[in-house]
C-alpha atoms as a PDB file:
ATOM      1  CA  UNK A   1      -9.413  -1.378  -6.326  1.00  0.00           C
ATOM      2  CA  UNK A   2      -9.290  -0.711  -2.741  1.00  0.00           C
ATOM      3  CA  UNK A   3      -7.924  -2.805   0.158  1.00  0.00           C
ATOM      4  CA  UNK A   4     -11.539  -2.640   2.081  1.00  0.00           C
ATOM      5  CA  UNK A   5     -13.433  -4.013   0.207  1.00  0.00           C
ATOM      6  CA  UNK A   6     -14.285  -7.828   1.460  1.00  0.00           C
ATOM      7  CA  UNK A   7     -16.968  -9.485   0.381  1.00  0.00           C
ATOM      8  CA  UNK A   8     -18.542 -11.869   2.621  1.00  0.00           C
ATOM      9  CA  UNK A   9     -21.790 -13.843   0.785  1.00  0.00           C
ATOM     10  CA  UNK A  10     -24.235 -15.399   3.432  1.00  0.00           C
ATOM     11  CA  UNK A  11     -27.147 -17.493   2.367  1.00  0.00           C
ATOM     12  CA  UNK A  12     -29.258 -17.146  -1.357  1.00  0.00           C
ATOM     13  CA  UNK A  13     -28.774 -13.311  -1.424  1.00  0.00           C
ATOM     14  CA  UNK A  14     -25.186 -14.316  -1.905  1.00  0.00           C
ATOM     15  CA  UNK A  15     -25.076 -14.359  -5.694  1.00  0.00           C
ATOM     16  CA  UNK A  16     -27.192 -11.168  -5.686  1.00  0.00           C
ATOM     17  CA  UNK A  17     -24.953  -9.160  -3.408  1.00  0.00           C
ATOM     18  CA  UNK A  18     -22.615 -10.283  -6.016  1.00  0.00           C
ATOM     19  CA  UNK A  19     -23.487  -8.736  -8.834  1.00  0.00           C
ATOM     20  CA  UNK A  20     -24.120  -5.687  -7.316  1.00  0.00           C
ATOM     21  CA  UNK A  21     -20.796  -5.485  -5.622  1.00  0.00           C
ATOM     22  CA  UNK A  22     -17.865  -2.974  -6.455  1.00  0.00           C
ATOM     23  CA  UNK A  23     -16.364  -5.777  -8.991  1.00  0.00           C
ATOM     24  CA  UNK A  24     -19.443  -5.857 -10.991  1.00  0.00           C
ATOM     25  CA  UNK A  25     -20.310  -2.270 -11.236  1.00  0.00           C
ATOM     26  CA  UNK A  26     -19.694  -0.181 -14.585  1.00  0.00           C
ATOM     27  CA  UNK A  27     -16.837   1.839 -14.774  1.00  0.00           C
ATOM     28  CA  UNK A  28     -18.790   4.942 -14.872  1.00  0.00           C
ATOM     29  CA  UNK A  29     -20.648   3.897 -11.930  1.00  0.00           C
ATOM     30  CA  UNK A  30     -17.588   2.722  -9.745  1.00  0.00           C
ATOM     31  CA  UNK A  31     -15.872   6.257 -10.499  1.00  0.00           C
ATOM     32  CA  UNK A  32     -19.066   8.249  -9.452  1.00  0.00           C
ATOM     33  CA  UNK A  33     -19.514   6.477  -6.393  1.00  0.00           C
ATOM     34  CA  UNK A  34     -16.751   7.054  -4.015  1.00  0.00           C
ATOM     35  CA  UNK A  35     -13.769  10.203  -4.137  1.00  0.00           C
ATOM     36  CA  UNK A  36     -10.539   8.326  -3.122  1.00  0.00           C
ATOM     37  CA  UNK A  37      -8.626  10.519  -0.495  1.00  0.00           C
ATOM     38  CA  UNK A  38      -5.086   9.633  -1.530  1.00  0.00           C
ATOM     39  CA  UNK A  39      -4.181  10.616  -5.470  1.00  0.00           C
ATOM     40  CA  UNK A  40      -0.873   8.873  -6.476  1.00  0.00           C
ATOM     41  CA  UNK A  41       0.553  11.275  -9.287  1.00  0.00           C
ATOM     42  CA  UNK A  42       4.235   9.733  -9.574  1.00  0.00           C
ATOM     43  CA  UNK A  43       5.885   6.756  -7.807  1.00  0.00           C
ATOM     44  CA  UNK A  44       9.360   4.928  -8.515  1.00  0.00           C
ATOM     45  CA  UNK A  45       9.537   1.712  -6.696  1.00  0.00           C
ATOM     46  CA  UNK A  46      12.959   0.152  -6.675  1.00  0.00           C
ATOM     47  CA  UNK A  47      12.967  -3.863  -5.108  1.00  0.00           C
ATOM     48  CA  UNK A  48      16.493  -4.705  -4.161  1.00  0.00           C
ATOM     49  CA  UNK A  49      17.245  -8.755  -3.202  1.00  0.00           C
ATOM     50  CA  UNK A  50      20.333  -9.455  -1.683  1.00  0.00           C
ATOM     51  CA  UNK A  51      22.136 -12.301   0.326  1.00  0.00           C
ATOM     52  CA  UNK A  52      21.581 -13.398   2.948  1.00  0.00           C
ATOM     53  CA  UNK A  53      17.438 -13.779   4.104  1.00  0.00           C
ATOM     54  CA  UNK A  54      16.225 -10.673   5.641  1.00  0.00           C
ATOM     55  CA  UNK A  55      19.021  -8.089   4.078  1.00  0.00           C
ATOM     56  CA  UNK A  56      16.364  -6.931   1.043  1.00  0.00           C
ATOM     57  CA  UNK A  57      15.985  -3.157   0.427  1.00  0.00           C
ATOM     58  CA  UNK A  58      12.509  -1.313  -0.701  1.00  0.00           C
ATOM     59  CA  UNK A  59      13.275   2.199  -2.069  1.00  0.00           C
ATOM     60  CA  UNK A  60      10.184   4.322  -2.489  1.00  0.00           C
ATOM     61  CA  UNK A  61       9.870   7.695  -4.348  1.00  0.00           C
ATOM     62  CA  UNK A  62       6.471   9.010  -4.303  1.00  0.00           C
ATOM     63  CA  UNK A  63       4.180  12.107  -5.179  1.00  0.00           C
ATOM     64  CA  UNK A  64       1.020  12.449  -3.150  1.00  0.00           C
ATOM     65  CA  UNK A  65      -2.214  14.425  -2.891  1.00  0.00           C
ATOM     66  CA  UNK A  66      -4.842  14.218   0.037  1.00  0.00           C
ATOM     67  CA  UNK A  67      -8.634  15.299  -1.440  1.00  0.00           C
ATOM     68  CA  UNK A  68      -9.401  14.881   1.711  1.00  0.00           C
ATOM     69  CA  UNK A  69     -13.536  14.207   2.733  1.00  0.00           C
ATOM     70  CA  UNK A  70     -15.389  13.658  -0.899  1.00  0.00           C
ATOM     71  CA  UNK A  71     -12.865  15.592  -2.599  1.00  0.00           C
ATOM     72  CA  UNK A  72     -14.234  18.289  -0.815  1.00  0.00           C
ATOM     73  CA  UNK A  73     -10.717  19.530   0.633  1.00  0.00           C
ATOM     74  CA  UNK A  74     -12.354  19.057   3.727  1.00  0.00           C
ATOM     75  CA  UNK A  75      -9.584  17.745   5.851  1.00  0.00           C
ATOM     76  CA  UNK A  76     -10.421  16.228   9.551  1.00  0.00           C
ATOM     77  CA  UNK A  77      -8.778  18.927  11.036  1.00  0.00           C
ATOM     78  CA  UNK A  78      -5.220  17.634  10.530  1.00  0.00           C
ATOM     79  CA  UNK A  79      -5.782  13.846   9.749  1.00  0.00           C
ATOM     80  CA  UNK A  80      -5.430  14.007   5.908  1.00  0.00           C
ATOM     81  CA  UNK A  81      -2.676  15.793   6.675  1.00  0.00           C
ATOM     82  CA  UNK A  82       0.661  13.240   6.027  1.00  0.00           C
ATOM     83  CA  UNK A  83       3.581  15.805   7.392  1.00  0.00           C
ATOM     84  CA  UNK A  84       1.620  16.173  10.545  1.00  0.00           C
ATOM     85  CA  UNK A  85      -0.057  13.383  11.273  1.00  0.00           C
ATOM     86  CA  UNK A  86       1.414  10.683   9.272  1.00  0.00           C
ATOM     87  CA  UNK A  87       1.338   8.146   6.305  1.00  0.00           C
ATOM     88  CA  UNK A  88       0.747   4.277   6.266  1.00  0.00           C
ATOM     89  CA  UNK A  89       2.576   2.381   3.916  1.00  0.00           C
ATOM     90  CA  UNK A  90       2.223  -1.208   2.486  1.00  0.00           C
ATOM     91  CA  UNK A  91       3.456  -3.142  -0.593  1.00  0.00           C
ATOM     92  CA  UNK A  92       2.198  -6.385  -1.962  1.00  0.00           C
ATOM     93  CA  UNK A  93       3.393  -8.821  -4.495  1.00  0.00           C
ATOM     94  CA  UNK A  94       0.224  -9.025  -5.648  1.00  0.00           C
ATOM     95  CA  UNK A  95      -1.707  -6.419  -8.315  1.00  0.00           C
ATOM     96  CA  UNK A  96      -4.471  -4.361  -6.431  1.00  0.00           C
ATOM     97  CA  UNK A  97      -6.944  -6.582  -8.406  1.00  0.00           C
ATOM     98  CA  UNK A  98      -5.759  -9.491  -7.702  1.00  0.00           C
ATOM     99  CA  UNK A  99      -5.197  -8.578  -3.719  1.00  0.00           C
ATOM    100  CA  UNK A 100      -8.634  -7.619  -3.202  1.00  0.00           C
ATOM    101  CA  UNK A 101     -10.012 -11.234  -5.259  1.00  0.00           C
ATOM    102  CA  UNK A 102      -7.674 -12.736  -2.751  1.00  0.00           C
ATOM    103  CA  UNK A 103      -9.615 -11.402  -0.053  1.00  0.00           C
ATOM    104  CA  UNK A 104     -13.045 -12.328  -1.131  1.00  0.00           C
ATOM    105  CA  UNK A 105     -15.425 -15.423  -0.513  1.00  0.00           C
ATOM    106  CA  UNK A 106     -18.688 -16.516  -0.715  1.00  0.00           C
ATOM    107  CA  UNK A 107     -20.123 -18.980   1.522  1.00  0.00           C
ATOM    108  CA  UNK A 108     -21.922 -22.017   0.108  1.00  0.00           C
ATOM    109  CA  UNK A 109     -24.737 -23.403   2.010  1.00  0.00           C
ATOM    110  CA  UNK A 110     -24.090 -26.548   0.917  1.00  0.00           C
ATOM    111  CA  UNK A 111     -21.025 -27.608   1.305  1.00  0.00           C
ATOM    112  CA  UNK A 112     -21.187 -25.296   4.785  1.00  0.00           C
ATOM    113  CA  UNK A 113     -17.729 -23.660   3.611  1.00  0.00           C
ATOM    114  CA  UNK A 114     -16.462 -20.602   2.195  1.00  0.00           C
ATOM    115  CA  UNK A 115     -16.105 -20.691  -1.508  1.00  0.00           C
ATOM    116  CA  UNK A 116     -13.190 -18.211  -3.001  1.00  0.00           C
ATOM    117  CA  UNK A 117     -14.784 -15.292  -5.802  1.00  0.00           C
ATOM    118  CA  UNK A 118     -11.531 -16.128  -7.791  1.00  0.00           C
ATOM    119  CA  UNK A 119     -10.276 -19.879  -7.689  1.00  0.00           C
ATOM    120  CA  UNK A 120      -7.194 -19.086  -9.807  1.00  0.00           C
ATOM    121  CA  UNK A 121      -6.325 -16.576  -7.150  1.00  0.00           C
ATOM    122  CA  UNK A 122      -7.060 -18.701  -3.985  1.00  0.00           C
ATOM    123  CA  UNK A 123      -5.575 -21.647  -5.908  1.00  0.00           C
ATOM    124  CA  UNK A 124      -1.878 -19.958  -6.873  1.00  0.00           C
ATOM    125  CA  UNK A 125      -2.234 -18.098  -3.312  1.00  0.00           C
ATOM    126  CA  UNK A 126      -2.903 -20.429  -0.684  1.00  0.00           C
ATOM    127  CA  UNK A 127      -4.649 -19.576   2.652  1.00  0.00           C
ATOM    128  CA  UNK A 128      -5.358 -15.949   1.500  1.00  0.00           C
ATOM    129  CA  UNK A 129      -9.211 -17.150   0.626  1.00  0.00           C
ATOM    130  CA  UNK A 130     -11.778 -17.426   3.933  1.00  0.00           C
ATOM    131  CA  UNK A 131     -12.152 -13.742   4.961  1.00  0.00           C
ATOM    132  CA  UNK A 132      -8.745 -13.087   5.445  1.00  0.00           C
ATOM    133  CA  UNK A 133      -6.594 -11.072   3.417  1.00  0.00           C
ATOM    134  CA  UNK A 134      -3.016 -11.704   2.402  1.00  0.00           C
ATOM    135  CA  UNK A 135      -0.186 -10.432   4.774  1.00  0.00           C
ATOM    136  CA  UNK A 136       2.106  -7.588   3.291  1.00  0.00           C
ATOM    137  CA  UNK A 137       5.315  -7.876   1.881  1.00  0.00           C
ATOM    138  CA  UNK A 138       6.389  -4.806   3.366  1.00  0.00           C
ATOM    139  CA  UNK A 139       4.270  -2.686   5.837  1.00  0.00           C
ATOM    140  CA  UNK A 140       5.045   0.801   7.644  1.00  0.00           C
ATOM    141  CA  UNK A 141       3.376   3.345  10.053  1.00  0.00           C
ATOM    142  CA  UNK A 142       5.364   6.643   9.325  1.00  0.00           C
ATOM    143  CA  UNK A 143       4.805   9.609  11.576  1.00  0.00           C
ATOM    144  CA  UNK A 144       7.339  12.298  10.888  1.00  0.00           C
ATOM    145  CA  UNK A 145       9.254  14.778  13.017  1.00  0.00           C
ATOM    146  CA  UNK A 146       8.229  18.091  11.219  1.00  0.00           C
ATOM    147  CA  UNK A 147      10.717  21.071  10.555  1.00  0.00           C
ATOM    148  CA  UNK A 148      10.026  24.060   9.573  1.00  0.00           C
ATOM    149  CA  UNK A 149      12.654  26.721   7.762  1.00  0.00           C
ATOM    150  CA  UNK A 150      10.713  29.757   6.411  1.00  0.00           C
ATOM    151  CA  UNK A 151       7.858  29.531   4.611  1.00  0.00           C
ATOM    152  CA  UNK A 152       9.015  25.616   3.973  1.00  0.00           C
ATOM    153  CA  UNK A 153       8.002  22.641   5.807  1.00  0.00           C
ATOM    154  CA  UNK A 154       9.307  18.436   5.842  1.00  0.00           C
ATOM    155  CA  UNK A 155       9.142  16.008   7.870  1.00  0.00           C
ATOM    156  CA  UNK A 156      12.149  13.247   8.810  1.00  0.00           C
ATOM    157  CA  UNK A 157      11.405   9.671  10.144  1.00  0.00           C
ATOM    158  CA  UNK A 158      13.563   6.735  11.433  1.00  0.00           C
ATOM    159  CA  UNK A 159      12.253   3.648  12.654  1.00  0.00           C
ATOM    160  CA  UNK A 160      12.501  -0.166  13.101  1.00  0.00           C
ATOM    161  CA  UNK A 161      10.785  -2.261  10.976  1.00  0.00           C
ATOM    162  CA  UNK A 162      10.923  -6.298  10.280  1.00  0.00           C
ATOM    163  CA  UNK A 163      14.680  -7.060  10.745  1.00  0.00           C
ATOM    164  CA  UNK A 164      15.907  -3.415   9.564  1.00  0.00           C
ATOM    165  CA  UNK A 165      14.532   0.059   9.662  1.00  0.00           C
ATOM    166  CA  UNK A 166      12.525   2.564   7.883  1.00  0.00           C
ATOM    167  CA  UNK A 167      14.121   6.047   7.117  1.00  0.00           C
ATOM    168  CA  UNK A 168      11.967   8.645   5.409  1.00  0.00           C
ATOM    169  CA  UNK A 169      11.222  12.271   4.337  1.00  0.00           C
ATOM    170  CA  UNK A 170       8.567  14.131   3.621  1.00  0.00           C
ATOM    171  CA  UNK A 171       8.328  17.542   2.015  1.00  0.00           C
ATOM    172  CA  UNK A 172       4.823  19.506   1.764  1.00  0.00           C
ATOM    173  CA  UNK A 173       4.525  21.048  -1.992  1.00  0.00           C
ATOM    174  CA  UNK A 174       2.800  23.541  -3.153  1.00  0.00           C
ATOM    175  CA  UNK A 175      -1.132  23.029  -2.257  1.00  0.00           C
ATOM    176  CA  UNK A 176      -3.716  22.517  -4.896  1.00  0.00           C
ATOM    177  CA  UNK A 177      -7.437  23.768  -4.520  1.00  0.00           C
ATOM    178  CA  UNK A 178      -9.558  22.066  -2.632  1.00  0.00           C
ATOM    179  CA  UNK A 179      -7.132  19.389  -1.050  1.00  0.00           C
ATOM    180  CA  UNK A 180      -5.516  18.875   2.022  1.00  0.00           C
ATOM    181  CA  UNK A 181      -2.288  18.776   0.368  1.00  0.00           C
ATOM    182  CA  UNK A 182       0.416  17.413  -2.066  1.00  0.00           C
ATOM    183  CA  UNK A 183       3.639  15.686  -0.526  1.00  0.00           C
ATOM    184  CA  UNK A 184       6.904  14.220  -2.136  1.00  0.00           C
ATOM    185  CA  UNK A 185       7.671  11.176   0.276  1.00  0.00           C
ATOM    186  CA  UNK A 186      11.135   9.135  -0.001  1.00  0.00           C
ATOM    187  CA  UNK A 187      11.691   5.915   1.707  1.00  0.00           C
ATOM    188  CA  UNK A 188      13.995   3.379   2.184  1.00  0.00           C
ATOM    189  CA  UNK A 189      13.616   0.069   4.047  1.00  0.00           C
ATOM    190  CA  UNK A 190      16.549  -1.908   4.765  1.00  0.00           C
ATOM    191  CA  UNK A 191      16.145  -5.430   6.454  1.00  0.00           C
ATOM    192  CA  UNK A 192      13.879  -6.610   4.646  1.00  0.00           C
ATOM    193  CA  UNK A 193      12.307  -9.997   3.499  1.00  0.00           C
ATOM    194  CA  UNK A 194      11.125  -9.051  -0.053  1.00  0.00           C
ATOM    195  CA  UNK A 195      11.782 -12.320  -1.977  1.00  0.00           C
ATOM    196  CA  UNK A 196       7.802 -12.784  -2.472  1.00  0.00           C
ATOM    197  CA  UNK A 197       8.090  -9.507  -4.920  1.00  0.00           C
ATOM    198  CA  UNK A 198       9.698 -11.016  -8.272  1.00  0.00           C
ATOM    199  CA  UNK A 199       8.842  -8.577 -10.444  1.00  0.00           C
ATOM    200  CA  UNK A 200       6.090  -6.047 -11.443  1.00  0.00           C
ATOM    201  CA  UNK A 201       3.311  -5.247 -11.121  1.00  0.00           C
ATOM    202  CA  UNK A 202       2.818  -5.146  -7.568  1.00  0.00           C
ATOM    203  CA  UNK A 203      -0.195  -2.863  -4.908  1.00  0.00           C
ATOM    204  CA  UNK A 204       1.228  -0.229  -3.455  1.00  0.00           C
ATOM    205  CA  UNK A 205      -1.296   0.941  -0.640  1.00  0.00           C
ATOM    206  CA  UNK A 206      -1.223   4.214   1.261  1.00  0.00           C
ATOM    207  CA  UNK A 207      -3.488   5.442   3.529  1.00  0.00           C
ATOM    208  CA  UNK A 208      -3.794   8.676   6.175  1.00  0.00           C
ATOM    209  CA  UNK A 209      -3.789   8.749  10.265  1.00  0.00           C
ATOM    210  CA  UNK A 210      -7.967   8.097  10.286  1.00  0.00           C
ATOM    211  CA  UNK A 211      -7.975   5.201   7.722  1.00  0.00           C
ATOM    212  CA  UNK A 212     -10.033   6.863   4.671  1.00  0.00           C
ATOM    213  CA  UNK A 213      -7.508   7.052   2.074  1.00  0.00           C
ATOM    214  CA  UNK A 214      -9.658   4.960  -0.494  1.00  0.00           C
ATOM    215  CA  UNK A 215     -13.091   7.655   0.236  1.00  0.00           C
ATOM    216  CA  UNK A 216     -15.965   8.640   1.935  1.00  0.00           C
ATOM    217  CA  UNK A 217     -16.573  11.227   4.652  1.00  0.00           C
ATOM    218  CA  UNK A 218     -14.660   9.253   7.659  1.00  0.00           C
ATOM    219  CA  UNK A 219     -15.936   6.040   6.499  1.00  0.00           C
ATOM    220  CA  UNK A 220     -13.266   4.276   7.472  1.00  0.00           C
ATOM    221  CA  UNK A 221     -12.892   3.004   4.054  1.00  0.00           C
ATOM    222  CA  UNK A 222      -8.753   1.772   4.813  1.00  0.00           C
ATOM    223  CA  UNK A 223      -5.999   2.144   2.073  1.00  0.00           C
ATOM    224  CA  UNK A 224      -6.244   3.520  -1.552  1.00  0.00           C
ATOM    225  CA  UNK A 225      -4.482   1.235  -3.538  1.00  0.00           C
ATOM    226  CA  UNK A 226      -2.156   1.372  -7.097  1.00  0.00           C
ATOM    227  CA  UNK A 227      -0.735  -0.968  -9.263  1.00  0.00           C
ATOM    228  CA  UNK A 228       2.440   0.483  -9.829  1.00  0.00           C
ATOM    229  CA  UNK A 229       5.519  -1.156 -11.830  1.00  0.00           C
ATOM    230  CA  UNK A 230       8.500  -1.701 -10.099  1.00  0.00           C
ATOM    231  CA  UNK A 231      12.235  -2.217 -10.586  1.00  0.00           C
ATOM    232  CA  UNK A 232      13.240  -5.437  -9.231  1.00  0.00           C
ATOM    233  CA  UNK A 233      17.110  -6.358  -9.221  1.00  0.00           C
ATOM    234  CA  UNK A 234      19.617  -8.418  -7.362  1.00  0.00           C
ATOM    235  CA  UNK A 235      22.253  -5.966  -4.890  1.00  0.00           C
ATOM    236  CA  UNK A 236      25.818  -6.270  -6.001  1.00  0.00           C
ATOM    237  CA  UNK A 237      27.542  -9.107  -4.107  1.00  0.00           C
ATOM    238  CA  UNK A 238      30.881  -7.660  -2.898  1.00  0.00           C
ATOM    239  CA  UNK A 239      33.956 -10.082  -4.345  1.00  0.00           C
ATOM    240  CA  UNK A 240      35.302 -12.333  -1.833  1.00  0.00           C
ATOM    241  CA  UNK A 241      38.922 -11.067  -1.118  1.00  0.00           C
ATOM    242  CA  UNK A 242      41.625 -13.652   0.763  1.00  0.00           C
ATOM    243  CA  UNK A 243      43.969 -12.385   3.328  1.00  0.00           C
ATOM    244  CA  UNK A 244      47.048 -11.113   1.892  1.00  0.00           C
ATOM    245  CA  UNK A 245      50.482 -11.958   3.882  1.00  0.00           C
ATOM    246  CA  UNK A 246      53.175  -9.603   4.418  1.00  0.00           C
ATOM    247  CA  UNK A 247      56.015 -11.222   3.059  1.00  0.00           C
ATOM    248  CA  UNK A 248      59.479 -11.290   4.737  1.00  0.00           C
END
């Protein structure tokens, strides 16, 4: 499922529109329609809660692969390109599924309000129904210093973010046919506020500098996003030790 896709239902064509939208489409149908941009091939997500508020850690380890335009390898010039023109990051408590229900609502002519797709969803999430999507647990614009040693190229990153900071490195891999690229990306967020994230699944989005990572030829189309599992864990609190008195 992709982050863009919000469905907004006006008048009787509303329940038509419906049933032809993205969540009612046949598998074989949905796949044919739209190349995503972004291919996740690996990912380790590691959640780490600690004490006090605001002192969570996300750690990231990720394998990437721009298609770039229809899987063409066509590649914007260098805006499918991560190392040189970044990577957006975002993580959600929420499956991808479940994120983009969240986001979507009819609206009933009769009751003049909007009306969510997915009342469990809007029930158990409040506020995220109404044409507004639900905020991010974590969220990160990335745009890399690049180095280059031989033949070899990565990138290096180090910025604030929430109550902490975002360090991460990218290293450009070996490039497959017809794609703009495949990346290994490590990151680590520190300051955090990650109590929303309790365990897996959760949506881990990722999108390139011209917001197409989900498909189509600069459609601006926003974030491809996974369910991924993730490790979620309390830190290790360090013992409380007393103050020791010289003695005499």
């Amino acid at each position: 499922m992709k982050t863009s896709v919000r469905v907004t239902l006006l008048g009787a064509l509303a329940w038509a529109l419906l049933i032809l939208s993205p969540y009612s489409t046949s598998p074989l149908h949905a796949a044919a329609a739209v190349i995503a941009e972004i291919s996740l091939n690996s990912s380790t997500v590691q959640v780490v809660h600690n004490t006090p508020a605001n002192t969570d850690v996300l750690n990231l380890s990720l394998n990437v692969t721009s298609n770039g335009d229809l899987g063409t390898g066509s590649c914007d010039a260098e805006a499918d390109d991560l190392l040189e023109t970044g990577v957006h990051v975002s993580v959600s408590k929420l499956s991808c599924a479940d994120y983009s229900l969240a986001c979507s609502c009819i609206f009933n002519l009769g009751t003049n309000s909007l009306i969510c797709v997915a009342n469990s969803i809007c029930t158990t999430q409040t506020g995220f129904c109404g044409g507004f999507c639900p905020a991010f647990d974590f969220d990160a614009q990335i745009n890399y210093v690049e180095h280059d040693i031989g033949s070899s190229s990565y990138g290096t990153s180090f910025a604030p973010n929430a109550a902490g900071s975002v360090a991460s490195k990218i290293v450009a891999l070996a490039t497959p046919t017809n794609t703009c690229g495949t990346w290994s990306i490590n990151l680590q967020a520190t300051g955090q506020n990650l109590s929303g994230i309790t365990g897996p699944p959760v949506a881990l989005f990722i999108n390139d500098s011209d917001n197409d990572g989900a498909g189509g030829p600069d459609t601006g189309s926003g974030a491809e996003c996974f369910t991924v599992n993730a490790n979620v864990g309390n830190g290790i609190t360090k013992p409380h030790r007393g103050v020791h008195r010289a003695r005499h």
